[in-house]
Protein backbone atom coordinates (compact mmCIF):
# COMPACT_ATOMS: atom_id res chain seq x y z
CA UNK A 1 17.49 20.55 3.94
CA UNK A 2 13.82 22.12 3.12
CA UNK A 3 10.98 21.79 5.21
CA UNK A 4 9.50 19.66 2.96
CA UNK A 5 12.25 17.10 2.68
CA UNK A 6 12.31 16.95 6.52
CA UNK A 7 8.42 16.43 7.15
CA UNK A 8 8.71 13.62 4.55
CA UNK A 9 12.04 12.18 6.45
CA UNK A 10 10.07 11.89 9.60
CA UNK A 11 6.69 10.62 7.92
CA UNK A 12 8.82 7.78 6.56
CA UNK A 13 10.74 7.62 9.84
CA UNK A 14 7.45 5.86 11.54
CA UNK A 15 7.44 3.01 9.17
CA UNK A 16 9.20 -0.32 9.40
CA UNK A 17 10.38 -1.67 5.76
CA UNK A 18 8.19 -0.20 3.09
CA UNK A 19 9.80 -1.07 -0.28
CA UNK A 20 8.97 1.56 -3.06
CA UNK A 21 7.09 -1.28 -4.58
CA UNK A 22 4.75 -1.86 -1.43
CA UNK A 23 4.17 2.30 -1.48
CA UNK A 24 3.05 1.83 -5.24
CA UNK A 25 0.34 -0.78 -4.61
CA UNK A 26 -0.42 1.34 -1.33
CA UNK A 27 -1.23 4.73 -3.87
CA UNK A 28 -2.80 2.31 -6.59
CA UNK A 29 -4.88 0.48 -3.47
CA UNK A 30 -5.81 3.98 -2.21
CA UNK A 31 -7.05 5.18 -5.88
CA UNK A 32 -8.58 2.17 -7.08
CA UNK A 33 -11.24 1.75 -4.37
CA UNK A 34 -11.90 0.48 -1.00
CA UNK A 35 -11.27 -2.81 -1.70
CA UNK A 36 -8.74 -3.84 -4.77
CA UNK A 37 -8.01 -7.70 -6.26
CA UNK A 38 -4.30 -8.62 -6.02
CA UNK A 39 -4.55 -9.39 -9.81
CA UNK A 40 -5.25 -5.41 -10.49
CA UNK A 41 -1.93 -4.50 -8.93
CA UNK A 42 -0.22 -7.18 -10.47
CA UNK A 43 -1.03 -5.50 -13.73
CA UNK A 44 -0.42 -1.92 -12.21
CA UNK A 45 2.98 -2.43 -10.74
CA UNK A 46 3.84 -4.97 -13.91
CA UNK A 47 5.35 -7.34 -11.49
CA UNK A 48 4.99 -11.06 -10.72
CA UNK A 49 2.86 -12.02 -8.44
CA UNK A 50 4.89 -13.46 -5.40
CA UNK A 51 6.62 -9.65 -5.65
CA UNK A 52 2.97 -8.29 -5.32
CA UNK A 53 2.21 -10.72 -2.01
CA UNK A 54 5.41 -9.50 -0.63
CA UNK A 55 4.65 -5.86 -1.11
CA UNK A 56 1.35 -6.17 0.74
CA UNK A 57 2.69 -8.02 3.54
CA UNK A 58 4.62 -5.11 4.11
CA UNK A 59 1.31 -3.22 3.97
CA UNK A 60 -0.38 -6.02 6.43
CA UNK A 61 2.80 -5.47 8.77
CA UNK A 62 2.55 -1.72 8.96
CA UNK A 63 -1.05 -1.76 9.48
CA UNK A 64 -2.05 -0.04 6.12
CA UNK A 65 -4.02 -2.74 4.47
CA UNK A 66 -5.22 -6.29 5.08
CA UNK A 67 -6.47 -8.95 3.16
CA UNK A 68 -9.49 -10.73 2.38
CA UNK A 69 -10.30 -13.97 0.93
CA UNK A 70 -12.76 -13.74 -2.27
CA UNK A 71 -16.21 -15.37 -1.02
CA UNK A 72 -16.85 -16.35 -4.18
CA UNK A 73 -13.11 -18.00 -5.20
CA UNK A 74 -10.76 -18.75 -2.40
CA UNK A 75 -7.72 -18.45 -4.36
CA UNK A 76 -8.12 -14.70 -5.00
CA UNK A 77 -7.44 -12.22 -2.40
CA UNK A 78 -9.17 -7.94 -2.07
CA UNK A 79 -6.80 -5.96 -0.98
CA UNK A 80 -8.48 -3.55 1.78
CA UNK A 81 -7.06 -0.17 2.52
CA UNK A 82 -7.22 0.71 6.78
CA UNK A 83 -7.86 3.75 7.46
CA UNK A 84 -3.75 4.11 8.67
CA UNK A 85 -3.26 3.98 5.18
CA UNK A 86 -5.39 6.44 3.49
CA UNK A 87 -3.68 8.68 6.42
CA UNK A 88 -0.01 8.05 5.41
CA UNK A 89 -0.81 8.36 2.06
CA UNK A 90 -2.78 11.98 2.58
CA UNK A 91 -0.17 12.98 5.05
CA UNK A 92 2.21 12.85 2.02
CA UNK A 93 0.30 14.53 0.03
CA UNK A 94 0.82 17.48 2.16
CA UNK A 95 4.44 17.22 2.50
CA UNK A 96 5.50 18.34 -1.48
């Protein structure tokens, strides 16, 4: 096994059930901005949108992002990377 393959292993070792679709709103979150609306990564990920809630609770769970309610319309949620996020995601970044 390369060195590479086993930094990654024990990167992904610290978190609890992150689907590959919650990791691709997590890179799109990270590049879009600080804050992203739900509706962009439904687009992204070209998935429904009850697949999209579920991949960010996974986020919410693992501390990466959290959400917050649109001031201006309740029923849209941003998408807010942590700063544990932006971390994981550089920390991978170094591992290829």
């Amino acid at each position: 096994m390369t060195a590479s393959l086993q930094r990654s292993l024990r990167i992904a070792s610290r978190v609890q059930y992150l689907t590959v679709r919650a990791f691709l709103a997590l890179l799109i979150a990270v590049e879009s901005g600080p804050r992203v609306d739900s509706g962009l990564l439904v687009r992204q990920l070209k998935i429904p949108a009850p697949a999209v809630s579920r991949a960010v609770e996974a986020l919410c769970i693992n501390g990466f992002v959290k959400r917050v309610r649109n001031e201006d319309d309740h029923r849209k949620v941003f998408v807010v990377v942590l700063q544990k996020g932006r971390s994981f995601v550089d920390s991978l970044s170094g591992a290829a």
